[in-house]
C-alpha atoms as a PDB file:
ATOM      1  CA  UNK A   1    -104.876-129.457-212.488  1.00  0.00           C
ATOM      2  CA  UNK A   2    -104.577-130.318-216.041  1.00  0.00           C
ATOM      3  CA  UNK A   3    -103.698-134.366-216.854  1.00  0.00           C
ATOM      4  CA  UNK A   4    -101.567-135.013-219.874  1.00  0.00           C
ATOM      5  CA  UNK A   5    -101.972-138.393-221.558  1.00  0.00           C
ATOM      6  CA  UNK A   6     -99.688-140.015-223.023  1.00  0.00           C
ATOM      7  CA  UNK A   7    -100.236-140.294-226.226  1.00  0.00           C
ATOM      8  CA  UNK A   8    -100.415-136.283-226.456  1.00  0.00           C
ATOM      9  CA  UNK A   9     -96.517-136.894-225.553  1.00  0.00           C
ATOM     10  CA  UNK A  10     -94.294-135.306-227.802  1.00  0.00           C
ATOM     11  CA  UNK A  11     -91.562-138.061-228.392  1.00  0.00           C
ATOM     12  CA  UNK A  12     -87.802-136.399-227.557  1.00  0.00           C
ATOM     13  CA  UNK A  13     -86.056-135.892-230.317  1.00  0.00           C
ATOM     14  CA  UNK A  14     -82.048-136.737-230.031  1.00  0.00           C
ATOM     15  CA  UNK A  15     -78.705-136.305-232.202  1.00  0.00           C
ATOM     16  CA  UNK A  16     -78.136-139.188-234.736  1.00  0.00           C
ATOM     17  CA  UNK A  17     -74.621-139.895-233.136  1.00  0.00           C
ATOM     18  CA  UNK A  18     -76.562-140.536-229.461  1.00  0.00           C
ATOM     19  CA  UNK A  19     -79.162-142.295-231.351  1.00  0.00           C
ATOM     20  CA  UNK A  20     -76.201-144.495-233.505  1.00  0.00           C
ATOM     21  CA  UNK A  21     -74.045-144.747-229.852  1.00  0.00           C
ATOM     22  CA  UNK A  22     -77.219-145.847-227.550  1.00  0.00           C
ATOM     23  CA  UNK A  23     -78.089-148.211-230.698  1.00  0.00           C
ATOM     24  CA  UNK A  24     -74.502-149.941-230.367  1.00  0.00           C
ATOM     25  CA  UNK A  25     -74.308-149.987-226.343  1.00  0.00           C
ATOM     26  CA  UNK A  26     -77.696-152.010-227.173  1.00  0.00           C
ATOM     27  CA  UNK A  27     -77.144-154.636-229.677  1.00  0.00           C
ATOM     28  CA  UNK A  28     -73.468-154.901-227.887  1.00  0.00           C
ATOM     29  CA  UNK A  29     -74.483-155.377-224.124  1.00  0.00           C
ATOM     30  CA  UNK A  30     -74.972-158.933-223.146  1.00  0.00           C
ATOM     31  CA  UNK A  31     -78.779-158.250-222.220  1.00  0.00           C
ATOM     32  CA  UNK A  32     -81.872-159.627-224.568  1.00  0.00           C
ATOM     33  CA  UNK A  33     -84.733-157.205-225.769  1.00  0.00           C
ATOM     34  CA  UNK A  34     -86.842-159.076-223.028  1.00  0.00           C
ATOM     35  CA  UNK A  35     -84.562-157.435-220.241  1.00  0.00           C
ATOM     36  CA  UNK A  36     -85.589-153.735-221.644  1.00  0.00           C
ATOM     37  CA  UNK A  37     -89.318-154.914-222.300  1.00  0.00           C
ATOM     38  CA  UNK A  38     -89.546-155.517-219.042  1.00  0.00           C
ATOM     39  CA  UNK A  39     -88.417-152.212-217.604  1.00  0.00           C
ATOM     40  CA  UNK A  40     -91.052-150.582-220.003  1.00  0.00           C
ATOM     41  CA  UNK A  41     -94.131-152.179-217.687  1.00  0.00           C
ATOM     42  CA  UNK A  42     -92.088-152.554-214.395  1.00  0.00           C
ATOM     43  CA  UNK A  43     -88.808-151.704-212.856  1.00  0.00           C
ATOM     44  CA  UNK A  44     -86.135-154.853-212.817  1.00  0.00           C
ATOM     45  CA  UNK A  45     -84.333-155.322-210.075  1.00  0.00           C
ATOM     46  CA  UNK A  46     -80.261-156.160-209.712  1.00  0.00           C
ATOM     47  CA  UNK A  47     -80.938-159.737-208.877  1.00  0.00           C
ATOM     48  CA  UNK A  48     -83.145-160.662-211.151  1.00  0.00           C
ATOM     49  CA  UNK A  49     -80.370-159.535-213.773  1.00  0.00           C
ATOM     50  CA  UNK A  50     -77.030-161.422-212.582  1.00  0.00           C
ATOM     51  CA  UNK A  51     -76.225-165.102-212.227  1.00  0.00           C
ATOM     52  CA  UNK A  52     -78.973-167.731-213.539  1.00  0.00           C
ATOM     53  CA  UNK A  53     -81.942-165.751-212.377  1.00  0.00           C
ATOM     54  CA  UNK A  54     -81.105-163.336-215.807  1.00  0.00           C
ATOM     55  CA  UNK A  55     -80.930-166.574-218.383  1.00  0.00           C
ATOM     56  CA  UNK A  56     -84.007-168.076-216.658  1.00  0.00           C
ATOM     57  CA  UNK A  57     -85.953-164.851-217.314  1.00  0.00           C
ATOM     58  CA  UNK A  58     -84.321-164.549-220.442  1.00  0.00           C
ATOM     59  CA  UNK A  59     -82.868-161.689-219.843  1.00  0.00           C
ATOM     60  CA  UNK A  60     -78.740-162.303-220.500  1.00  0.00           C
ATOM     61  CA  UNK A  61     -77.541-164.707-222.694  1.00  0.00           C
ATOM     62  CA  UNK A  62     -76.186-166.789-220.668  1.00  0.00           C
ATOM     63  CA  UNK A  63     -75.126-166.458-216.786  1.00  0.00           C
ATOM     64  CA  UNK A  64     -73.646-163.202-215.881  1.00  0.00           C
ATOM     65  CA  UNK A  65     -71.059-162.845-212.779  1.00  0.00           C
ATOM     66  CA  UNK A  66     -72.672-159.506-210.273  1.00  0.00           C
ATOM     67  CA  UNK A  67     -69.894-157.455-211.666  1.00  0.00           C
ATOM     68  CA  UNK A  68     -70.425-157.912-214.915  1.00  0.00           C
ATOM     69  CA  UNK A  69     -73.602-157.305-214.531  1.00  0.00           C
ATOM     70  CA  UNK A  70     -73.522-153.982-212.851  1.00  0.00           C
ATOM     71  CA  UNK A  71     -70.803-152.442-215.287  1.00  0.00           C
ATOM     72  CA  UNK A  72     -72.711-153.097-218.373  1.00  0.00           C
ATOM     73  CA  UNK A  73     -76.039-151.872-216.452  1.00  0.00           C
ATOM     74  CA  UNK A  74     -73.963-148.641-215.849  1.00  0.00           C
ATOM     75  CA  UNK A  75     -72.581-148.325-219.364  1.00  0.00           C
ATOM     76  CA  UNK A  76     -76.213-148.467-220.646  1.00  0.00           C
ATOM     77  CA  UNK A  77     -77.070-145.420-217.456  1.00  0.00           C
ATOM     78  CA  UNK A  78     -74.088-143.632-218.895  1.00  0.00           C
ATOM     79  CA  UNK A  79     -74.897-143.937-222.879  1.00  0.00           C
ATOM     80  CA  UNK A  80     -78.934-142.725-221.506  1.00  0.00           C
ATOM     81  CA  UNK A  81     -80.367-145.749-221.892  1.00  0.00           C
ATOM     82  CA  UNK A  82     -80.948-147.147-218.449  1.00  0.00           C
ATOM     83  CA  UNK A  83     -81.719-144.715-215.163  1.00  0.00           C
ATOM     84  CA  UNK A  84     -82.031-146.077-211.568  1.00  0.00           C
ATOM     85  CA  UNK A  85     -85.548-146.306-209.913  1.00  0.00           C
ATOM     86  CA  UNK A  86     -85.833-143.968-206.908  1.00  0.00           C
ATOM     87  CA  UNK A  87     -88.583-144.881-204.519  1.00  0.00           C
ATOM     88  CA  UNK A  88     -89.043-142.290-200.953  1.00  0.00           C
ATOM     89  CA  UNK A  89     -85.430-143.370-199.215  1.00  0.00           C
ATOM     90  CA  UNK A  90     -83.535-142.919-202.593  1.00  0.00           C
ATOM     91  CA  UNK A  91     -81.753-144.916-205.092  1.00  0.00           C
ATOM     92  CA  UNK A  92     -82.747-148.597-205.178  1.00  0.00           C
ATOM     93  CA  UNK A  93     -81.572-151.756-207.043  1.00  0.00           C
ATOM     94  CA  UNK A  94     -83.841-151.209-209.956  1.00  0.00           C
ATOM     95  CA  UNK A  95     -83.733-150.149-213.484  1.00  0.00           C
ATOM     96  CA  UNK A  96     -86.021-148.552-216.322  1.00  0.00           C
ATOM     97  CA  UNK A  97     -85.624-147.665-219.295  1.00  0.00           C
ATOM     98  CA  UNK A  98     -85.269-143.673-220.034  1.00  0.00           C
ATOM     99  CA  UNK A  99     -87.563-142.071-222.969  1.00  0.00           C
ATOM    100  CA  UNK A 100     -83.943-142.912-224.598  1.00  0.00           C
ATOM    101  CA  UNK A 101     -84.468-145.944-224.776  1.00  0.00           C
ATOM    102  CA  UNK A 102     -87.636-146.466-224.909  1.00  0.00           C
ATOM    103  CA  UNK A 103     -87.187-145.100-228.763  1.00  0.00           C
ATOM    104  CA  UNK A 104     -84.670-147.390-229.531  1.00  0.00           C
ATOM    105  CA  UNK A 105     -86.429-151.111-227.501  1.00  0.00           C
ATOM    106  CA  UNK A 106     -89.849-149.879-229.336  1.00  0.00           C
ATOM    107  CA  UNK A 107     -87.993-150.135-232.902  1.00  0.00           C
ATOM    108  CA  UNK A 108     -86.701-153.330-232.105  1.00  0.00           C
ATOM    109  CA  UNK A 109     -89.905-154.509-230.473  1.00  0.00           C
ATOM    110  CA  UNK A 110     -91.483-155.005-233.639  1.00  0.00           C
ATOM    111  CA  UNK A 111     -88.613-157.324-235.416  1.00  0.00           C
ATOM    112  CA  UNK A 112     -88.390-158.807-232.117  1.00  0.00           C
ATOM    113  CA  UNK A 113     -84.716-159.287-231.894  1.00  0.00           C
ATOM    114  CA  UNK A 114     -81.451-156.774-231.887  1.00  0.00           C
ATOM    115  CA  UNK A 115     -79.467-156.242-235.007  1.00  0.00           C
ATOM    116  CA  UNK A 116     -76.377-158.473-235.192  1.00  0.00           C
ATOM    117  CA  UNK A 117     -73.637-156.426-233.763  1.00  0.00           C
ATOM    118  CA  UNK A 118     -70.405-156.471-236.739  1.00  0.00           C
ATOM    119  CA  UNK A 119     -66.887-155.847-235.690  1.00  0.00           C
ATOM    120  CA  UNK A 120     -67.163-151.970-236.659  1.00  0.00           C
ATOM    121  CA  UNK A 121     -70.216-152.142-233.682  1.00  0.00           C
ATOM    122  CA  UNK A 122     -68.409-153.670-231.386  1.00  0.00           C
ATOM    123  CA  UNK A 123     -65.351-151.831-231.732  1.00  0.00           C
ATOM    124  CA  UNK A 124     -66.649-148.276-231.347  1.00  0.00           C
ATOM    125  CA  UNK A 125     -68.722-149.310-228.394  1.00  0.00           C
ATOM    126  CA  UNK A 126     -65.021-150.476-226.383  1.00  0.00           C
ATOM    127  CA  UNK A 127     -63.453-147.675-227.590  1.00  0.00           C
ATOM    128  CA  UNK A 128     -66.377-145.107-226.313  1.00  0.00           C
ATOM    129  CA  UNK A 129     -66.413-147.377-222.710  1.00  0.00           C
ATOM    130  CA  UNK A 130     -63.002-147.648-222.356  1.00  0.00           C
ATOM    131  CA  UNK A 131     -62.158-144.501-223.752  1.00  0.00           C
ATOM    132  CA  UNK A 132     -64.770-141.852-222.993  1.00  0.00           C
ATOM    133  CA  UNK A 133     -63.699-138.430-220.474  1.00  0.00           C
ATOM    134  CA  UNK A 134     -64.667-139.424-216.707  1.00  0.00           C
ATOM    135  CA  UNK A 135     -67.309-136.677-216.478  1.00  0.00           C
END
């Protein structure tokens, strides 16, 4: 059996518009880069997300109520950002990043913060949630 490394890895190449739209679900969320470093080494679980657990890690802003929580996580899964870990019984409470965004947390990595979101930002990320087919 043949091993690939990693760094032989031929990055995935994506549209500019799913590049611009996983870029705005990003810098809009209410998440930190240190939330999406973290699912680079190791999967995150819900609970270490939502309520204080998520501001102590410095992972959310500020305190974030379990639903709030778990429809931004599944806005980020939708936009290709985010999948759920799987272990042998199925779908757990975990997260990691996809090679998605792995592109887009490694850019910011190196300024260490997200781009300021502007109005324009934040209003084509609501209208792509709020708006988007249910498919």
């Amino acid at each position: 059996m043949i091993n690939a490394k990693a760094s032989n890895a031929k990055p995935f190449f994506y549209p500019n518009r799913t590049l611009e739209r996983a870029r705005r679900a990003l810098i809009c969320s209410s998440f930190n880069l240190q939330l999406f470093q973290a699912t680079i080494a190791q999967s995150v679980p819900f609970n270490a997300i939502a309520g204080k657990s998520g501001t102590e890690k410095g992972y959310t802003k500020r305190p974030l109520a379990e639903l709030t929580v778990d429809s931004e996580l599944f806005w980020l899964i939708q936009v290709g950002v985010l999948r759920r870990e799987v272990d042998g019984q199925g779908i757990t409470d975990s997260f990691r990043l996809t090679p998605l965004g792995r592109q887009l947390v490694d850019r910011y990595a190196q300024s260490g913060t997200w781009d300021n979101p502007n109005w324009r930002d934040r209003l084509y990320n609501t209208l792509n949630r709020w708006l988007r087919l249910p498919f």
